[in-house]
Structure formats: structure tokens, C-alpha cells
Protein backbone atom coordinates (compact mmCIF):
# COMPACT_ATOMS: atom_id res chain seq x y z
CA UNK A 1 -23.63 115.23 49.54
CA UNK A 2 -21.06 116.60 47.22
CA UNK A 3 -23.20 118.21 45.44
CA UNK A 4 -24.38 120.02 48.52
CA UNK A 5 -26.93 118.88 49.80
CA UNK A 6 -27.23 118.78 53.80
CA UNK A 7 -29.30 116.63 54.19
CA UNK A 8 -27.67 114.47 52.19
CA UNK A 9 -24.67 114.66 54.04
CA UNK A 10 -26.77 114.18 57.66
CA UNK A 11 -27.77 110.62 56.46
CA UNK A 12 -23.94 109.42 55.34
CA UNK A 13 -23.03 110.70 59.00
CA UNK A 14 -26.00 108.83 60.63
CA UNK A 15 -25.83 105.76 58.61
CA UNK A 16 -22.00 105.07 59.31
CA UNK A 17 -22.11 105.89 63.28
CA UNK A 18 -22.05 101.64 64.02
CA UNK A 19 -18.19 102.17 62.00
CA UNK A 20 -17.16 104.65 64.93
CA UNK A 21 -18.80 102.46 67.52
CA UNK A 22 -17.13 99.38 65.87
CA UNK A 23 -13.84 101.04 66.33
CA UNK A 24 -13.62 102.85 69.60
CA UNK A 25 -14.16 99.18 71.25
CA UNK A 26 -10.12 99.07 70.48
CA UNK A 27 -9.87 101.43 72.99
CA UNK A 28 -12.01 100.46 75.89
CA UNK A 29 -9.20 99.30 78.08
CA UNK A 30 -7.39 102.77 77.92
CA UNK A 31 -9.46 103.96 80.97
CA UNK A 32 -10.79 106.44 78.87
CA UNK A 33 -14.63 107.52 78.56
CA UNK A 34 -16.35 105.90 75.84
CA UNK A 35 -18.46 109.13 75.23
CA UNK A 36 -15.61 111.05 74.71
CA UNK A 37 -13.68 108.80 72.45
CA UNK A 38 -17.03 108.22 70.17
CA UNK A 39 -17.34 112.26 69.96
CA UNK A 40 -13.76 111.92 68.74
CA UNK A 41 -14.30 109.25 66.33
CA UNK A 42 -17.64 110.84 64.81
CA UNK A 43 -15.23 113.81 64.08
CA UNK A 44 -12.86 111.28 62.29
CA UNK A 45 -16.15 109.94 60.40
CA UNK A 46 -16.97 113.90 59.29
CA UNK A 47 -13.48 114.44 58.23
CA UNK A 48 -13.16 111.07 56.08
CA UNK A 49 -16.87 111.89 54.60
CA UNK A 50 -15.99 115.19 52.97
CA UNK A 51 -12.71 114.21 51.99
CA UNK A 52 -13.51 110.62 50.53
CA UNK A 53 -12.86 110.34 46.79
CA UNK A 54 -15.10 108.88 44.98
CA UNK A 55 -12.75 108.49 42.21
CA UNK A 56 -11.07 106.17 43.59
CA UNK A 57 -11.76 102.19 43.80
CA UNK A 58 -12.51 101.91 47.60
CA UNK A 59 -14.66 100.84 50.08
CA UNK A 60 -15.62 104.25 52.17
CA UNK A 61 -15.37 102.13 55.27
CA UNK A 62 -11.47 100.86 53.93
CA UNK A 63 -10.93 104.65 53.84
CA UNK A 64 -12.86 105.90 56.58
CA UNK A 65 -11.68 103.30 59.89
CA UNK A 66 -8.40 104.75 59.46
CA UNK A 67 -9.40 108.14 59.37
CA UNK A 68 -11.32 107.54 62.46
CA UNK A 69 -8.68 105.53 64.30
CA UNK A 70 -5.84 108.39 63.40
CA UNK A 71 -8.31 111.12 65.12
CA UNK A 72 -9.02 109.08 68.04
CA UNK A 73 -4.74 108.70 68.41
CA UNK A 74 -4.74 112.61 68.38
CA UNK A 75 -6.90 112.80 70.86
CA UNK A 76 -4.98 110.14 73.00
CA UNK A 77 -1.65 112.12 72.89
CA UNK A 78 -3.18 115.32 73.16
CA UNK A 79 -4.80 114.53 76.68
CA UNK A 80 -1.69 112.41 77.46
CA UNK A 81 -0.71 112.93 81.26
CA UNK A 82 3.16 112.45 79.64
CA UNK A 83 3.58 115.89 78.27
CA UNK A 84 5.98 116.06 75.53
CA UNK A 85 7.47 119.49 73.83
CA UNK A 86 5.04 121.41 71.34
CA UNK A 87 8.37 121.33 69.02
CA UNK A 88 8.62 117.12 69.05
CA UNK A 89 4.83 116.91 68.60
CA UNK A 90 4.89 119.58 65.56
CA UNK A 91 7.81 117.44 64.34
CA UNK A 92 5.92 114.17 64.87
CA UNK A 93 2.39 115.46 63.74
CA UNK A 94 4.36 116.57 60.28
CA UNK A 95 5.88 113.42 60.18
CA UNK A 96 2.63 111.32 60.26
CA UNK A 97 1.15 113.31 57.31
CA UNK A 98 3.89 113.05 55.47
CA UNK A 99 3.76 109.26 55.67
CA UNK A 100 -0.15 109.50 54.83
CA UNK A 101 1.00 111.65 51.68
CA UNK A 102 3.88 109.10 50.63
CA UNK A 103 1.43 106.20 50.82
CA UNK A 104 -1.36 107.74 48.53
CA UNK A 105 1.33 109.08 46.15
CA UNK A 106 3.20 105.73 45.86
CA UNK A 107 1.06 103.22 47.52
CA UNK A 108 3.56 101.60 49.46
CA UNK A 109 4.87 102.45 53.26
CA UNK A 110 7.99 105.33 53.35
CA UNK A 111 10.75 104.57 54.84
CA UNK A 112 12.00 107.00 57.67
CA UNK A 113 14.97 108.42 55.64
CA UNK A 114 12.09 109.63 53.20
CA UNK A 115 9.75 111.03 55.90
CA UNK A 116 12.77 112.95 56.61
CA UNK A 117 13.96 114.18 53.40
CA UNK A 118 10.54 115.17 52.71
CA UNK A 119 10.37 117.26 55.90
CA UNK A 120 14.27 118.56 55.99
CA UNK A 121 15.18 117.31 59.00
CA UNK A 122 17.54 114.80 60.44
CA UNK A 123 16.20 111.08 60.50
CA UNK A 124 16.98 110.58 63.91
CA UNK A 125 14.88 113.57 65.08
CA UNK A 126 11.68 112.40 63.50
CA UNK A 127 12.51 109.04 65.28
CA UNK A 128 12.60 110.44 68.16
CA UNK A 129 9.53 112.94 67.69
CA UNK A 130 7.66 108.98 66.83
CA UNK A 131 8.79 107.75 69.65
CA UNK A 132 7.96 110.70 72.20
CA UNK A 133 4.27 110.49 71.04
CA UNK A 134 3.55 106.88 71.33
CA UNK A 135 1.28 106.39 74.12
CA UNK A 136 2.73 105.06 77.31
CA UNK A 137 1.66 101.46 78.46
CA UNK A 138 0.72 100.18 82.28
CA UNK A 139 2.50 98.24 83.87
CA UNK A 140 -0.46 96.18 84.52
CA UNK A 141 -1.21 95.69 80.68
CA UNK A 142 -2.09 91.87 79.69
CA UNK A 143 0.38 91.26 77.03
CA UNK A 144 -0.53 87.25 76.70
CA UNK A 145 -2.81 85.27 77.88
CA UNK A 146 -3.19 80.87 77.54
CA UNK A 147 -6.62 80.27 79.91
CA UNK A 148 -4.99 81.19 83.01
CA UNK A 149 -3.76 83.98 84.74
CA UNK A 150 -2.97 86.68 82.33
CA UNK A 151 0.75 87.97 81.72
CA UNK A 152 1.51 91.23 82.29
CA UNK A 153 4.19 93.77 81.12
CA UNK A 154 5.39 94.30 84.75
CA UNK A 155 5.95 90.45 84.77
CA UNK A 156 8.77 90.80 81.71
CA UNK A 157 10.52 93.66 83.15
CA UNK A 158 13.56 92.28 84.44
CA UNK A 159 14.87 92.34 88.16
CA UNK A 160 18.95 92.33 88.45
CA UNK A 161 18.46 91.11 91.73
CA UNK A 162 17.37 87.76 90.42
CA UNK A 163 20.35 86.65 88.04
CA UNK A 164 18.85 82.99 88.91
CA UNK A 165 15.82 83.48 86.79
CA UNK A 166 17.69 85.23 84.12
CA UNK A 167 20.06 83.00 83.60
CA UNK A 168 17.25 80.32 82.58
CA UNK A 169 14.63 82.73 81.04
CA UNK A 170 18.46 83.55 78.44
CA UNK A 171 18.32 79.99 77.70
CA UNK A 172 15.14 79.35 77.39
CA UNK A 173 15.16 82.75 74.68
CA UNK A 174 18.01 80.74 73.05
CA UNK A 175 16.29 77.59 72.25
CA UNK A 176 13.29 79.51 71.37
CA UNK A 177 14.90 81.89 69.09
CA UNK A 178 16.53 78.85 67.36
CA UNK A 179 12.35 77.76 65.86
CA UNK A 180 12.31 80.91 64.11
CA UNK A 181 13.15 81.73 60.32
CA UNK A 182 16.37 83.95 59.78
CA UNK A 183 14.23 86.75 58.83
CA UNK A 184 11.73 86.73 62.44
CA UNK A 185 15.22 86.29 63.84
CA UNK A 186 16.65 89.43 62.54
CA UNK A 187 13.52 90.95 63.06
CA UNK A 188 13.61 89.89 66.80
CA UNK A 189 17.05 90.73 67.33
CA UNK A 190 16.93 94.33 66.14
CA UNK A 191 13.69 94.94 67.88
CA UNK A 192 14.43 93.51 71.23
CA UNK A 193 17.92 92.99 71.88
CA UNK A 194 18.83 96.47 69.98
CA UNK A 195 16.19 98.26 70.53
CA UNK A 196 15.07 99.56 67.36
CA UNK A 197 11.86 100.90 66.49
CA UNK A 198 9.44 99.29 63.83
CA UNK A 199 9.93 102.24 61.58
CA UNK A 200 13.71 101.80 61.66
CA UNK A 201 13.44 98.26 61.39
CA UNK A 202 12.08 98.54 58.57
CA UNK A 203 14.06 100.88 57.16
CA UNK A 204 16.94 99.09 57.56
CA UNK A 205 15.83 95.31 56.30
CA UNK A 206 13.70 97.57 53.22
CA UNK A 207 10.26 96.13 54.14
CA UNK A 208 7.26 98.84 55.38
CA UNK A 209 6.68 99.04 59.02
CA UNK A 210 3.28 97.17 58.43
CA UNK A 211 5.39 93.96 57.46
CA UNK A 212 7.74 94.58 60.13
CA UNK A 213 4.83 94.21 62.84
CA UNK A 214 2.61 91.31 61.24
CA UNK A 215 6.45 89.17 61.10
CA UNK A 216 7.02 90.62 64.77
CA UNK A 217 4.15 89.74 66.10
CA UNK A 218 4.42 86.08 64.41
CA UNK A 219 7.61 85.77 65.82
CA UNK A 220 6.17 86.72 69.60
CA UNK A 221 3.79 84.17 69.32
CA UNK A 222 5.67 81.62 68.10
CA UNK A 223 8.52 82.52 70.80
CA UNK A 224 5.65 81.62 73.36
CA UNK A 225 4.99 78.38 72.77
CA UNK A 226 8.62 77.71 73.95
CA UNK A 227 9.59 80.21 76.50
């Protein structure tokens, strides 16, 4: 296919079609038309086939998902029915290549202070370009789910009209937050009490962002057992 040949390139497309449809089933609760998002993903699939290196020593599919995922994303904001400025999403757009850049240059996730040097602008903005693009979640979302009814993200949003039920849901936080490790605590803390992102998280404690959400998420679950 490299070398030209169409045909060649027809069959790679064709044979790796099951990796889009393996993907897009991530996003089947979005509301979203599975047509549509499998176009997108196919276009993802194109874009990692004639760029994939075969110098390099890995899987096409370890190089392609992502590929296809990231397109899919783009696709997701861009028909968003949250419109956010064409300046934030040029900032933000910028800001996600750079990262993909960083990582294949020095294999390891950049911190935001280097997403920013590399772009010249001010950490916070590219913060808060991240943050303007990520994809707004329903109210009706299942975040958690034992057998029974499911529990959804309207269920933790908190009502000040019932200080009863936040007085005990504080303590039961407290005893909960008291089975974790210091780190899942900090972690925690940052995340949910001062509302930090994941990218600034991990800035600050010097980890990537992908080790801030597998200890996050650890920490969630293990903070439902008790609360």
C-alpha cells in the first residue's frame, strides 16, 4: 500500500472495518446515529492507515483505535449543541496535538505547563480551552450500578434544601475517605473537593493524566463500597 498500490490499500481498509465497529460501541449511549459515527471512525481508520509507521514496533490496531477514537471525539464536539468560541477550540485542538507530539517524541504523557510552553500561551488558557471542549454529560447518565436501580449523575448533585442528607452523606465521605491510600486521597481531594482537572492533577502530583484517572477511578470504586 505504500508502495502505491490501490488496491492494496482497499483491502487494509476492508479488512480492519470490525476495529471501527469494535470501537464506536463506546459510543452507543450518546444518542448519536451509529451510521454516522462508523463513517467517522472509517475516516479515523484511513487516516491511521497512511500514516502508520511501519518502522516502528507496534501493533497497527495499538496505533490505529486511538486514531479512530480521537476522530470520532472531533466529530462529537464539532456537532456539540454547547457551542464554544472558534478561538478556545483552535486553542484546544492545538493543544491536543501538541500532547500527541510530546508523547511520540518522549513517550511519556506532558504535563500542561509543557503543552503550554510548546504553544506560547498561558497554562491556564489551554485549561480552560480542555475544559470548554469536553463533552457535556446528562443528567440522566448511569454513573454506578450494583444489580439494582442504576445511579445517576442527577442523583449526586446536591440539594441545599436538604442539609439533613448532607450532613450524613459528609460523614459517610469521611469514613470512606479514611480506606483509601494517601495518594487516592490526594488524588480525591484535588479532584473533587478542589475541583481540579485530571490534566492539572497531574501536573501538580508529577504523574501523566493516564495515571491520574486509572488511581481516580480506583479510588471511586473503592469509595462505593462504603458510601
Amino acid at each position: 500500500m505504500q508502495a502505491g498500490e490501490i488496491e492494496a490499500r482497499e483491502k487494509l481498509i476492508n479488512g480492519n472495518l470490525r476495529l471501527v465497529l469494535s470501537v464506536i460501541q463506546r459510543f452507543n449511549n450518546r444518542g448519536e446515529y451509529l451510521d454516522d459515527l462508523f463513517q467517522v471512525g472509517c475516516i479515523g481508520l484511513i487516516k491511521a492507515i497512511d500514516n502508520f509507521d511501519l518502522g516502528q514496533n507496534v501493533r497497527f490496531s495499538t496505533y490505529a483505535v486511538p486514531m479512530i477514537i480521537g476522530e470520532i471525539r472531533r466529530y462529537l464536539r464539532d456537532n456539540n449543541s454547547v457551542r464554544v468560541s472558534r478561538s478556545l477550540r483552535d486553542i484546544a485542538y492545538k493543544a491536543l496535538q501538541v500532547r500527541e507530539k510530546l508523547i511520540a517524541d518522549n513517550s511519556t504523557e506532558p504535563t500542561v505547563s509543557q503543552i503550554a510552553k510548546e504553544l506560547e500561551v498561558p497554562r491556564e488558557e489551554v485549561v480552560f480551552a480542555l475544559d470548554a471542549i469536553q463533552e457535556p454529560v446528562s443528567l440522566f447518565e448511569p454513573i454506578y450500578n450494583d444489580g439494582g436501580d442504576p445511579i445517576l449523575v442527577m442523583d449526586q448533585i446536591s440539594d441545599d434544601n436538604n442539609s439533613g442528607d448532607i450532613w450524613i452523606e459528609e460523614i459517610a465521605i469521611k469514613e470512606a475517605m479514611k480506606k483509601l491510600n494517601d495518594r487516592e486521597k490526594h488524588i480525591v481531594s484535588l479532584r473533587f473537593f478542589n475541583g481540579r482537572t485530571q490534566m492539572e492533577v497531574a501536573d501538580e502530583i508529577g504523574i501523566s493524566q493516564a495515571q491520574v484517572s486509572r488511581l481516580e477511578k480506583a479510588a471511586l470504586k473503592q469509595l462505593k463500597k462504603y458510601v
